[in-house]
Every structure is written in structure tokens, then in C-alpha cells.
PDB file of N, CA and C in Angstrom:
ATOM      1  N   UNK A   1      30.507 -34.686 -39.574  1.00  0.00           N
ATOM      2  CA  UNK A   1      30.571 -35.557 -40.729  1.00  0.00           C
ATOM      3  C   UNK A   1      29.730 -36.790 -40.438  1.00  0.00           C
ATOM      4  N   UNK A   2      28.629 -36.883 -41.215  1.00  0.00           N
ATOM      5  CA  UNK A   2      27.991 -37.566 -40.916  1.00  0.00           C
ATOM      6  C   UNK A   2      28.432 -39.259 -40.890  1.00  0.00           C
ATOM      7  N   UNK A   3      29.926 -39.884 -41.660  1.00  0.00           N
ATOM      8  CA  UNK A   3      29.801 -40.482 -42.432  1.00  0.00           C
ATOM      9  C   UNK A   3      30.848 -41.445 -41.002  1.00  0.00           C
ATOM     10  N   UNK A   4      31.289 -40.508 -40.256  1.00  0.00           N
ATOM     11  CA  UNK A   4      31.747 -40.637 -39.139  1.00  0.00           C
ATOM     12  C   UNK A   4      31.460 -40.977 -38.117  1.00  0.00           C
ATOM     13  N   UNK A   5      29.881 -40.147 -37.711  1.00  0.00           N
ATOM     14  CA  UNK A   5      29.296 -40.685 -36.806  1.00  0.00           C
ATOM     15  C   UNK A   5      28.621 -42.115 -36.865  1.00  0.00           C
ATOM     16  N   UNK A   6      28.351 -42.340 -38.309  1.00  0.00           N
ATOM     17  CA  UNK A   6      27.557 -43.571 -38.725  1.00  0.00           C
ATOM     18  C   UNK A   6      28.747 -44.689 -38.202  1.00  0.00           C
ATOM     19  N   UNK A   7      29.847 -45.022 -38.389  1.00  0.00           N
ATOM     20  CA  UNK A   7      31.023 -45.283 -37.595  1.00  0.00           C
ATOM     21  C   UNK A   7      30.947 -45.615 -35.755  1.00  0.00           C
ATOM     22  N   UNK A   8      29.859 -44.843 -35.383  1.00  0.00           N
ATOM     23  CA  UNK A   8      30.894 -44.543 -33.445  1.00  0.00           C
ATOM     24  C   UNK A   8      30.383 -45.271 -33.318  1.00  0.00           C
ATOM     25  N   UNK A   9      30.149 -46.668 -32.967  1.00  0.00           N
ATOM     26  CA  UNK A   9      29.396 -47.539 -32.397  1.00  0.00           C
ATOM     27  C   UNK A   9      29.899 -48.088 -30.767  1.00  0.00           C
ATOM     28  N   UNK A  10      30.310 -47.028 -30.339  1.00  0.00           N
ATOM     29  CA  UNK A  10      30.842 -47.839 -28.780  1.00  0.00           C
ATOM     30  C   UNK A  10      32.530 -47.937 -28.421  1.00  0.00           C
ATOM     31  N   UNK A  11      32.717 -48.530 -29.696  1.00  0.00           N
ATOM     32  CA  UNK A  11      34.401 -49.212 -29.864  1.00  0.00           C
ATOM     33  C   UNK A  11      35.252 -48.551 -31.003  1.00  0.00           C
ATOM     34  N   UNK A  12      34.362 -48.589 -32.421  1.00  0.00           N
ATOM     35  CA  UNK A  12      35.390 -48.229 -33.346  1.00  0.00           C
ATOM     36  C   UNK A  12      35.685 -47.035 -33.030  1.00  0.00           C
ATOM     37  N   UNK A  13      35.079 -45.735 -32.652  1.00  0.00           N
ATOM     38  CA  UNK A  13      35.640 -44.764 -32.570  1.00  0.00           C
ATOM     39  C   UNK A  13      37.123 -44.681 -31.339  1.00  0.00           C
ATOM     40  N   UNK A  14      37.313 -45.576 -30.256  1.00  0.00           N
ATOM     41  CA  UNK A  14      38.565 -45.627 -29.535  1.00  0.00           C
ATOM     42  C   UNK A  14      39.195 -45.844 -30.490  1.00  0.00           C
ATOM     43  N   UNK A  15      39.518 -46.621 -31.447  1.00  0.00           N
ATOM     44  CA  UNK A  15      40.941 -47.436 -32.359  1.00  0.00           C
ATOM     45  C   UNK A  15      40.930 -46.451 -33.109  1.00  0.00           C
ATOM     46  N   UNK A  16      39.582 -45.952 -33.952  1.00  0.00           N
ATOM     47  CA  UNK A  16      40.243 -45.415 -35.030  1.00  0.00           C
ATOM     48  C   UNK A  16      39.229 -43.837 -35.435  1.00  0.00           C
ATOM     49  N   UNK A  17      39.499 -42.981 -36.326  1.00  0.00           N
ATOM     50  CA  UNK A  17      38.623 -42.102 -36.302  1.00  0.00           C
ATOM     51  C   UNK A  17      39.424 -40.797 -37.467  1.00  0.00           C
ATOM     52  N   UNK A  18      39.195 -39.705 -37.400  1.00  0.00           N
ATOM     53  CA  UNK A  18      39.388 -38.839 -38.640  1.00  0.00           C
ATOM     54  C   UNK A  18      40.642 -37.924 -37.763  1.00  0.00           C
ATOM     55  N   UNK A  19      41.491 -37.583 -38.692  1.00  0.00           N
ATOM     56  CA  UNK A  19      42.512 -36.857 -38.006  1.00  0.00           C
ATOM     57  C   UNK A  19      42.682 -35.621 -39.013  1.00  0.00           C
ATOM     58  N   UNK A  20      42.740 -34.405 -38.357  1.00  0.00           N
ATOM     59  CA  UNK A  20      43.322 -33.176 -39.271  1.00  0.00           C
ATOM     60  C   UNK A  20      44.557 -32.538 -38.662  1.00  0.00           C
ATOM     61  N   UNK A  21      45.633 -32.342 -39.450  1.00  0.00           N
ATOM     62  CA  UNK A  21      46.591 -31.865 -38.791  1.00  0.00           C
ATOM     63  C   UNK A  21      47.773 -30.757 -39.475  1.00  0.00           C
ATOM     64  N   UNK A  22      48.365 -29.795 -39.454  1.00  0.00           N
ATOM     65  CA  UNK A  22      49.109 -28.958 -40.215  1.00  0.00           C
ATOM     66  C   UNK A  22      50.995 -29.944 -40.445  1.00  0.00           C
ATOM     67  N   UNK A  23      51.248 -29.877 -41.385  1.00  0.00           N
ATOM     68  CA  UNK A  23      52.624 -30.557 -41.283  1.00  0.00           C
ATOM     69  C   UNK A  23      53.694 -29.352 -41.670  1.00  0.00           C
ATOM     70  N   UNK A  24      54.902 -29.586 -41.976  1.00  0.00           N
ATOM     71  CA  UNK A  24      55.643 -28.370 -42.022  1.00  0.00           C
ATOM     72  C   UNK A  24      55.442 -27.773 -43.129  1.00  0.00           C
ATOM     73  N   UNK A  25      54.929 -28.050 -44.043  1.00  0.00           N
ATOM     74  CA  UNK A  25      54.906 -27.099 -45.057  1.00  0.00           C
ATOM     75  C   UNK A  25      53.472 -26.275 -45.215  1.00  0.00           C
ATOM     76  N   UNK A  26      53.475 -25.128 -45.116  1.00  0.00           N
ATOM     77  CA  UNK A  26      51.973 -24.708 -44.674  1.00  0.00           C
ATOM     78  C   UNK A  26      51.433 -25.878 -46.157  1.00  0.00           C
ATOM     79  N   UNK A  27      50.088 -25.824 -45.468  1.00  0.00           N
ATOM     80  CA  UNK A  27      49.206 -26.352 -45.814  1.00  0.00           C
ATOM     81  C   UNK A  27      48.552 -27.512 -44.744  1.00  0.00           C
ATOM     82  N   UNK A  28      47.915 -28.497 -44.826  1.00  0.00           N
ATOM     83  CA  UNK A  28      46.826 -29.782 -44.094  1.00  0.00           C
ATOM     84  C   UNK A  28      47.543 -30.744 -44.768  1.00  0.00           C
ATOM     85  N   UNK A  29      46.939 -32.181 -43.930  1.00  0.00           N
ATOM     86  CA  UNK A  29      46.954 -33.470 -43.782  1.00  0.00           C
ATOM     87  C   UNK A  29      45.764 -33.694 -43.020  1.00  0.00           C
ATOM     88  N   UNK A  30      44.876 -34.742 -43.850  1.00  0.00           N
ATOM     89  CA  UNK A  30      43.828 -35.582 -43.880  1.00  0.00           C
ATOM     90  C   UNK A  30      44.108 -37.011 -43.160  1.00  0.00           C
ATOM     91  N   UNK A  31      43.409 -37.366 -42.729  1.00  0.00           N
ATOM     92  CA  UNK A  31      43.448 -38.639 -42.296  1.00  0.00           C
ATOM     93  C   UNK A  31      42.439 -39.877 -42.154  1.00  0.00           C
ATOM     94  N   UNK A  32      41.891 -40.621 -42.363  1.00  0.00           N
ATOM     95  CA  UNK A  32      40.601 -41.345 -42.360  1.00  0.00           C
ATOM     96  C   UNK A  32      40.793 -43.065 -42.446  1.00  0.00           C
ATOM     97  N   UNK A  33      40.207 -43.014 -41.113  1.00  0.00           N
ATOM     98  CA  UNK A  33      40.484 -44.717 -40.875  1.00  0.00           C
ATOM     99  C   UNK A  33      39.532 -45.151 -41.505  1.00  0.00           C
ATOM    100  N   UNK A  34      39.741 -46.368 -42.185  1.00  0.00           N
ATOM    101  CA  UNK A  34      38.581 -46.871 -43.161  1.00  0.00           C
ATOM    102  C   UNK A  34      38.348 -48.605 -42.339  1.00  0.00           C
ATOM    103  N   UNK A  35      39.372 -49.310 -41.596  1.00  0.00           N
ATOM    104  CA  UNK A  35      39.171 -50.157 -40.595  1.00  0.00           C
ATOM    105  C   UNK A  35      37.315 -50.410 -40.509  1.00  0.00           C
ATOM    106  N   UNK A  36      37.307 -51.634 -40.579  1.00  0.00           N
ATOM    107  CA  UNK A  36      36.017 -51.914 -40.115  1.00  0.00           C
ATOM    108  C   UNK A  36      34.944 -51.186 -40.682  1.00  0.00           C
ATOM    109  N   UNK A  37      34.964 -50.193 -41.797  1.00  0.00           N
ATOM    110  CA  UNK A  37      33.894 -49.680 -43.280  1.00  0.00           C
ATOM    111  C   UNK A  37      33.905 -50.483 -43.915  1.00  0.00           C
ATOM    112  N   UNK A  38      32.944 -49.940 -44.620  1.00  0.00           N
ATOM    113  CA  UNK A  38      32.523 -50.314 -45.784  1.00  0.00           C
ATOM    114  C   UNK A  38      33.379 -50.154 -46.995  1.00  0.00           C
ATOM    115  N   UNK A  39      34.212 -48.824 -46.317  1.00  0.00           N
ATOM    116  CA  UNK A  39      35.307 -48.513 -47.845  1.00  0.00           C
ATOM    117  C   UNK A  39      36.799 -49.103 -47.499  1.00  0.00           C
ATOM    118  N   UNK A  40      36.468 -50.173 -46.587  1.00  0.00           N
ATOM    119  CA  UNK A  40      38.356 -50.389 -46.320  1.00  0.00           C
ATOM    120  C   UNK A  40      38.987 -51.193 -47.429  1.00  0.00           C
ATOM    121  N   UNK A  41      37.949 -51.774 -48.577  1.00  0.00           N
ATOM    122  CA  UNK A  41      38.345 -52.385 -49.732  1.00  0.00           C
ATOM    123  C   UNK A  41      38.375 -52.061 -51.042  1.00  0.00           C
ATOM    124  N   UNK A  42      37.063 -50.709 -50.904  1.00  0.00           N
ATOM    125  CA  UNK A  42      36.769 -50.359 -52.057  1.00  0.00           C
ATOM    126  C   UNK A  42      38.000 -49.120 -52.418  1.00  0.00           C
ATOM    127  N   UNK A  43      37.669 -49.522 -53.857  1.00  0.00           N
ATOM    128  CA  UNK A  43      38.816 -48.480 -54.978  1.00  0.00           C
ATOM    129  C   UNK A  43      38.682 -47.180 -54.714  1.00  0.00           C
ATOM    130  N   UNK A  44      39.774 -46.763 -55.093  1.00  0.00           N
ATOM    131  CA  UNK A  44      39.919 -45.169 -55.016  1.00  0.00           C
ATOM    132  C   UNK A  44      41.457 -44.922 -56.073  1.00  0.00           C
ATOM    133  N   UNK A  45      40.554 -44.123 -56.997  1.00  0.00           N
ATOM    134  CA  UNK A  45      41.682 -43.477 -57.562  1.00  0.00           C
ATOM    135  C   UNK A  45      42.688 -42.543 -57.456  1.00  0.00           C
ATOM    136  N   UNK A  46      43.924 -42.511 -56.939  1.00  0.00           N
ATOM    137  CA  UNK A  46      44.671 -41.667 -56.285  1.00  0.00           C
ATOM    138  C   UNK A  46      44.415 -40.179 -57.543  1.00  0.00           C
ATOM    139  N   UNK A  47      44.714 -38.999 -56.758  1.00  0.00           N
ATOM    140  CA  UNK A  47      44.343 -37.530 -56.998  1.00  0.00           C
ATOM    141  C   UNK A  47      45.711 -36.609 -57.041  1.00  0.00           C
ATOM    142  N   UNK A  48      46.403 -36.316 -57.940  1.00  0.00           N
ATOM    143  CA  UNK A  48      47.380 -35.379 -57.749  1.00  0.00           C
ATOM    144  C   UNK A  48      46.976 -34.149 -58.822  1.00  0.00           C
ATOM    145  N   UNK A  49      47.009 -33.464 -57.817  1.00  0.00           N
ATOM    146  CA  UNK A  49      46.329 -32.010 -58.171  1.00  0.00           C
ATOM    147  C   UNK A  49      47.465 -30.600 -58.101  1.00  0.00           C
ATOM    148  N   UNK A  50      47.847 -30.657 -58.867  1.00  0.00           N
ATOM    149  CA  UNK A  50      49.020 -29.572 -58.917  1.00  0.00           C
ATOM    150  C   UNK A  50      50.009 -30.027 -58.493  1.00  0.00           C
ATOM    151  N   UNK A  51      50.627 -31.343 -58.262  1.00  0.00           N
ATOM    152  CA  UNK A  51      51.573 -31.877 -58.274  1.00  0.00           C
ATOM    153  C   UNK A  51      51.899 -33.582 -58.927  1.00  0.00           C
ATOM    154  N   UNK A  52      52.410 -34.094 -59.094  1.00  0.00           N
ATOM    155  CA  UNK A  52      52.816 -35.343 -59.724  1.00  0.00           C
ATOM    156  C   UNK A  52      52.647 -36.382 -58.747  1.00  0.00           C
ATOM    157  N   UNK A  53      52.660 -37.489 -59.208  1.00  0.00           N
ATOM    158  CA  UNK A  53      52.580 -38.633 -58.350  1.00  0.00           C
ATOM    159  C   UNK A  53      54.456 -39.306 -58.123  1.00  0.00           C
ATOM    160  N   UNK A  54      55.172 -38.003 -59.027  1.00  0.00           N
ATOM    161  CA  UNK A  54      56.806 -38.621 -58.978  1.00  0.00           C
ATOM    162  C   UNK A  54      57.318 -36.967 -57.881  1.00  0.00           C
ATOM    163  N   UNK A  55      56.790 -36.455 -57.874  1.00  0.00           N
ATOM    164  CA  UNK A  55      56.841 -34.843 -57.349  1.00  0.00           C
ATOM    165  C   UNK A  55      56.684 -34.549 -55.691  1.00  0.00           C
ATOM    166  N   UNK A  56      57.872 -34.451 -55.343  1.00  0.00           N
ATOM    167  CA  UNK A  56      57.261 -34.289 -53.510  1.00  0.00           C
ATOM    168  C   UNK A  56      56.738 -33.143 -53.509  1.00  0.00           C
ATOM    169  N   UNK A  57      55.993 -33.375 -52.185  1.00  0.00           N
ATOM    170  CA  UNK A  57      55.237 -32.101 -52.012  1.00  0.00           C
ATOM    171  C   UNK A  57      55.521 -30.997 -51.603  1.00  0.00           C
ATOM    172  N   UNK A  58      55.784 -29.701 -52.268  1.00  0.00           N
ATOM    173  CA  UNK A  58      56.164 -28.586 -51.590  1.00  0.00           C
ATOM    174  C   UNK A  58      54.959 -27.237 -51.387  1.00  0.00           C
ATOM    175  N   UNK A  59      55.634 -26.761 -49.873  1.00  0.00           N
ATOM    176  CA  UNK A  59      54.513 -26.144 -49.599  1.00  0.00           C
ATOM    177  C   UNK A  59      54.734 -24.657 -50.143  1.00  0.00           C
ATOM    178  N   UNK A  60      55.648 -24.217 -51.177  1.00  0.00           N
ATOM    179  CA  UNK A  60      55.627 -23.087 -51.862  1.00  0.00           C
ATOM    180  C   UNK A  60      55.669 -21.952 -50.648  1.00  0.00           C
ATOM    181  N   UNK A  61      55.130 -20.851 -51.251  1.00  0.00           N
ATOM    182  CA  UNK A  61      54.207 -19.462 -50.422  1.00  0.00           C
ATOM    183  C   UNK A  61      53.019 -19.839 -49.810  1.00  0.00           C
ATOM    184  N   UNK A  62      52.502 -20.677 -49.710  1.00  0.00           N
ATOM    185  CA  UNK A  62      51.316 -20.875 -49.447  1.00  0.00           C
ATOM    186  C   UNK A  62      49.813 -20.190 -50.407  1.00  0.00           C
ATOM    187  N   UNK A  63      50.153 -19.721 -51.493  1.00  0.00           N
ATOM    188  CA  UNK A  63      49.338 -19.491 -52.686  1.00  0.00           C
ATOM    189  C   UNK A  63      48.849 -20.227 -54.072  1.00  0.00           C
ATOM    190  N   UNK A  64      49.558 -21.643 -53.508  1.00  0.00           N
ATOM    191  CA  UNK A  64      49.323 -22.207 -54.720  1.00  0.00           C
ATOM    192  C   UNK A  64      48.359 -23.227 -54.250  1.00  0.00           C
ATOM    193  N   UNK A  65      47.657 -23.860 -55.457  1.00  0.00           N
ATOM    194  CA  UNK A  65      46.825 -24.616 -54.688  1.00  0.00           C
ATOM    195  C   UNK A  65      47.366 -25.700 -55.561  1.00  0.00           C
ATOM    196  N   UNK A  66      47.372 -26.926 -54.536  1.00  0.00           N
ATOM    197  CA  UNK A  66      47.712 -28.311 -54.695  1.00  0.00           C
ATOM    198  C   UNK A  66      47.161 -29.315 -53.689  1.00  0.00           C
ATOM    199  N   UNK A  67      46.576 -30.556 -54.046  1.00  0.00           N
ATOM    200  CA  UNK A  67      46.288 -31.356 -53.397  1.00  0.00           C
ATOM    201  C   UNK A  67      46.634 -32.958 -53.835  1.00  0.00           C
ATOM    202  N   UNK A  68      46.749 -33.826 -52.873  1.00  0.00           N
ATOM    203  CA  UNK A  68      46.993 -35.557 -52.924  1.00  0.00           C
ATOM    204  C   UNK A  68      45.684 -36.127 -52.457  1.00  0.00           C
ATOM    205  N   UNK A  69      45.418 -37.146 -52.961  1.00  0.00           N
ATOM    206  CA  UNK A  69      44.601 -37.888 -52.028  1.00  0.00           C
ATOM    207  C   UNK A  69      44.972 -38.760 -52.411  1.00  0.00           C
ATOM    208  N   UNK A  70      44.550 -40.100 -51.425  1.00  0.00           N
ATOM    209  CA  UNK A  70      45.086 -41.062 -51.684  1.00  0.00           C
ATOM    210  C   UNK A  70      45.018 -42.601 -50.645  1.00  0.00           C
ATOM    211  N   UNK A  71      44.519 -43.567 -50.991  1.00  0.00           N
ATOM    212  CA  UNK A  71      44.183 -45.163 -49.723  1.00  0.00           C
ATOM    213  C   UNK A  71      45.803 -45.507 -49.363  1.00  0.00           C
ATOM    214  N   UNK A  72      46.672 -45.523 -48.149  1.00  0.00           N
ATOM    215  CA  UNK A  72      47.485 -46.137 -47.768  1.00  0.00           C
ATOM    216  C   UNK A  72      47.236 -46.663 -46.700  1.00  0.00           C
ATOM    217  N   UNK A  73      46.690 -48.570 -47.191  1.00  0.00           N
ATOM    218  CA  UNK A  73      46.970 -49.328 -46.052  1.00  0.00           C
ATOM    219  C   UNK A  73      45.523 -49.019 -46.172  1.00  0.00           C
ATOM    220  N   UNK A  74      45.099 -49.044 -44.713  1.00  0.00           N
ATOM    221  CA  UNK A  74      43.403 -48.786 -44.686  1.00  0.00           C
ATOM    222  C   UNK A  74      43.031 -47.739 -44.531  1.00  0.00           C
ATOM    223  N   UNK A  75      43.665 -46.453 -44.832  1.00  0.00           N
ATOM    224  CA  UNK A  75      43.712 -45.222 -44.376  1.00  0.00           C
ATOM    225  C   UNK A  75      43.225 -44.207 -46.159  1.00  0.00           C
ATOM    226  N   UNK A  76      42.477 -43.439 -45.817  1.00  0.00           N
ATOM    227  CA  UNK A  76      42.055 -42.411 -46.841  1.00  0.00           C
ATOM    228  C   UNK A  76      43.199 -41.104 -46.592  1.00  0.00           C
ATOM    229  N   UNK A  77      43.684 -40.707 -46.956  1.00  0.00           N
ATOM    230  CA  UNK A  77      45.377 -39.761 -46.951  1.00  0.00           C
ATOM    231  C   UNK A  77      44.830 -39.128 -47.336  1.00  0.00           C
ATOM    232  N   UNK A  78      45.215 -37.914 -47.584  1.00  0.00           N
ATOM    233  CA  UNK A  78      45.135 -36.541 -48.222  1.00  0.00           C
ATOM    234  C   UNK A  78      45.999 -35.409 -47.777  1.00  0.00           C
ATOM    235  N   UNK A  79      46.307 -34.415 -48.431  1.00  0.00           N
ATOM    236  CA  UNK A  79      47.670 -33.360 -48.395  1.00  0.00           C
ATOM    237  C   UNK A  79      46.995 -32.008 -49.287  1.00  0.00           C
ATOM    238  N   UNK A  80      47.223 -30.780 -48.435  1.00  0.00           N
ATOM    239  CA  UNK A  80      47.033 -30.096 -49.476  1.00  0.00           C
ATOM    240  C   UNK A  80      47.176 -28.488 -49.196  1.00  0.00           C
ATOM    241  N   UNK A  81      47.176 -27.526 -49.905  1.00  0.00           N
ATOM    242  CA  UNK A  81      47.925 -26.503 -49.493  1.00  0.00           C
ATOM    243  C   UNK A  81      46.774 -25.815 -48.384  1.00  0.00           C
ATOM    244  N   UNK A  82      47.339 -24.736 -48.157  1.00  0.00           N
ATOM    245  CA  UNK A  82      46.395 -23.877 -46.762  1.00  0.00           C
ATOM    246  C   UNK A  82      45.234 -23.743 -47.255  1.00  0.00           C
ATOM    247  N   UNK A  83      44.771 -23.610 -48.313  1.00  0.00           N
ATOM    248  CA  UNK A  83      43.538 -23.010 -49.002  1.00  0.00           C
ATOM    249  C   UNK A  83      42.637 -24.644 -49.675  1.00  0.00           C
ATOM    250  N   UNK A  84      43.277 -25.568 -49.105  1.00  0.00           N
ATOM    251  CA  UNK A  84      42.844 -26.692 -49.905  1.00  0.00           C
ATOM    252  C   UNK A  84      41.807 -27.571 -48.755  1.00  0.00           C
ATOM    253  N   UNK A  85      41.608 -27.343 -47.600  1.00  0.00           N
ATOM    254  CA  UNK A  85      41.165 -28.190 -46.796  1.00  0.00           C
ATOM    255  C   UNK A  85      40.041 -28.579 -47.214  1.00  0.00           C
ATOM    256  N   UNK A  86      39.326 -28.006 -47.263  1.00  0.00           N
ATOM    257  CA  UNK A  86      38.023 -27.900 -47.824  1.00  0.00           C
ATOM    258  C   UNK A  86      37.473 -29.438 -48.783  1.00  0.00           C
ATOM    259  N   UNK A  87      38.459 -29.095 -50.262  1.00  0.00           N
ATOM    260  CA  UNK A  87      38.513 -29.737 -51.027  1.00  0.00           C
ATOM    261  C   UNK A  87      38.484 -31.125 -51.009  1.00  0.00           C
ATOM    262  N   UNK A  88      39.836 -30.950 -49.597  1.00  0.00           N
ATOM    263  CA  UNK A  88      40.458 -32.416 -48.974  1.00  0.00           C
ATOM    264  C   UNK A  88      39.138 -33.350 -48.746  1.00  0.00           C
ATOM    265  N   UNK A  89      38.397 -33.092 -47.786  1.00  0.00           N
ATOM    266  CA  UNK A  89      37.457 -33.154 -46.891  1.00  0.00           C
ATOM    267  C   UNK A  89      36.180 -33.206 -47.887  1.00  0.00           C
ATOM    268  N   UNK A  90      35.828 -32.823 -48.488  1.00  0.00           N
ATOM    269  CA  UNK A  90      34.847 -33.106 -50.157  1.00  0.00           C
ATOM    270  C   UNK A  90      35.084 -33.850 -50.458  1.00  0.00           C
ATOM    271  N   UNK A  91      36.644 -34.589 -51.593  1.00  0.00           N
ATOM    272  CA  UNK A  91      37.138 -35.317 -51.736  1.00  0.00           C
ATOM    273  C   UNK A  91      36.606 -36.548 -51.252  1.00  0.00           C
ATOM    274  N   UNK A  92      37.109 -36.966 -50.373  1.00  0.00           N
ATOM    275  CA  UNK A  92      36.862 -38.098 -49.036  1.00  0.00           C
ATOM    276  C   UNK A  92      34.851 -38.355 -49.398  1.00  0.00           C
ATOM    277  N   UNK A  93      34.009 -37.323 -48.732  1.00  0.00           N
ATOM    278  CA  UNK A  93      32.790 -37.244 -48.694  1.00  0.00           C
ATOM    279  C   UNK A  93      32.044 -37.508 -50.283  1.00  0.00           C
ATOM    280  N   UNK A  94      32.808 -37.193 -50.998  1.00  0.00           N
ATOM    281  CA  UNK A  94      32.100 -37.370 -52.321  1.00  0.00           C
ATOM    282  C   UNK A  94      32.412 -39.469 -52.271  1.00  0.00           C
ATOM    283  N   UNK A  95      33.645 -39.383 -52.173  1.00  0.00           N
ATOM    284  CA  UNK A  95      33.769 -41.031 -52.677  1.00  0.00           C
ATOM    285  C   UNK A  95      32.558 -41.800 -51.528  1.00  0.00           C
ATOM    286  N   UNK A  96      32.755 -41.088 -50.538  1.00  0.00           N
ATOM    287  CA  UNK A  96      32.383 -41.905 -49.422  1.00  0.00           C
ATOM    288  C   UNK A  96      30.879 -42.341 -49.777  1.00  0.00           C
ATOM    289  N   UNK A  97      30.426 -41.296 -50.250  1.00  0.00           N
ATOM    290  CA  UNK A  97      28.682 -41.242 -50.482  1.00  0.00           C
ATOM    291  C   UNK A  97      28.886 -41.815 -51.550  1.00  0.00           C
ATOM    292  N   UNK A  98      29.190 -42.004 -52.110  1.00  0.00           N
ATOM    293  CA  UNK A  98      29.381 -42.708 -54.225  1.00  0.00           C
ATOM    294  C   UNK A  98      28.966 -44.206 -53.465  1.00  0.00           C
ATOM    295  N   UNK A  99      29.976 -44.403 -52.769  1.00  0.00           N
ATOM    296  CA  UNK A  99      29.932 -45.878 -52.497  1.00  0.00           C
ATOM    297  C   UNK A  99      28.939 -46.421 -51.478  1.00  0.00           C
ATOM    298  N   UNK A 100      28.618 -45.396 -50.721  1.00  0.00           N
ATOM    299  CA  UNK A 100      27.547 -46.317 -49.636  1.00  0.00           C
ATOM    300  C   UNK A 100      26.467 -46.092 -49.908  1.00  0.00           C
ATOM    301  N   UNK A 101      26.043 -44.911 -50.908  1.00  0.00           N
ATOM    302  CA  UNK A 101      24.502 -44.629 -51.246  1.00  0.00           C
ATOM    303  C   UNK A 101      23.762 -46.059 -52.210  1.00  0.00           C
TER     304      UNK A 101
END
């Protein structure tokens, strides 16, 4: 990810950096330190994609597709079923380039 490496300068990458991880309900969790970017201020419209913003997240069969995204704190969030990573990770890269191009 390019948008990442533009980021490693020596230091920021120790504190902070991109995290992917499975949580209990099949599907991903996104993670993206925005600390010390360019986007740690800028807007982002939260994303609920097959689920509600009042709706916890359930991980079904793992056939449905649903995704969150979302800025908490200085952090770019995202959630989404097994088949959604992808999306997650677009998501993120589309805003990211919107704003620094």
C-alpha cells in the first residue's frame, strides 16, 4: 500500500501503522492509524453496508456481505464479512487518494 509506505519515515511506522485482523464473527477488522497524516482531520463519511449504524454486527453464515467503515479517534475502522476485505481496504484507498491527490 503505497499510501503506507509514504508514512515510514524512520519513526512513524514504530507507533503506528495498518492492522488486519479476524474477530469472532467470521469476517475482518481494518485498522489505520491516521496519527501524524494528512487524513487525521479530514472528513469521512461513516459506511454501513448491510447493516445499520443502530445494528450490531453479526457475522451470520458467513455469506452475507456487510461492511462498516468508519474514523474513531485517529483511527480509519472498518468491519466486514469474510468476502468483504477487499472492499474494506478500497474503501480506505479510495478516500485516501481523494484527499491527498
Amino acid at each position: 500500500m503505497g499510501w503506507y509506505l509514504s508514512h515510514c519515515d524512520g519513526d512513524w511506522e514504530h507507533e503506528y501503522g495498518v492492522t488486519i485482523d479476524t474477530p469472532d464473527n467470521p469476517g475482518w477488522s481494518l485498522t489505520v492509524d491516521l496519527d501524524g497524516t494528512p487524513l487525521e482531520q479530514r472528513p469521512f463519511v461513516p459506511i454501513f453496508d448491510g447493516v445499520t449504524d443502530e445494528e450490531p454486527v453479526q457475522g451470520g453464515d458467513g455469506d452475507t456481505r456487510w461492511m462498516v467503515c468508519r474514523i474513531e479517534g485517529a483511527k480509519f475502522k472498518a468491519y466486514g464479512g469474510p468476502r468483504d476485505l477487499g472492499r474494506m481496504i478500497g474503501t480506505f484507498r479510495a478516500w485516501a487518494q481523494r484527499l491527498t491527490n
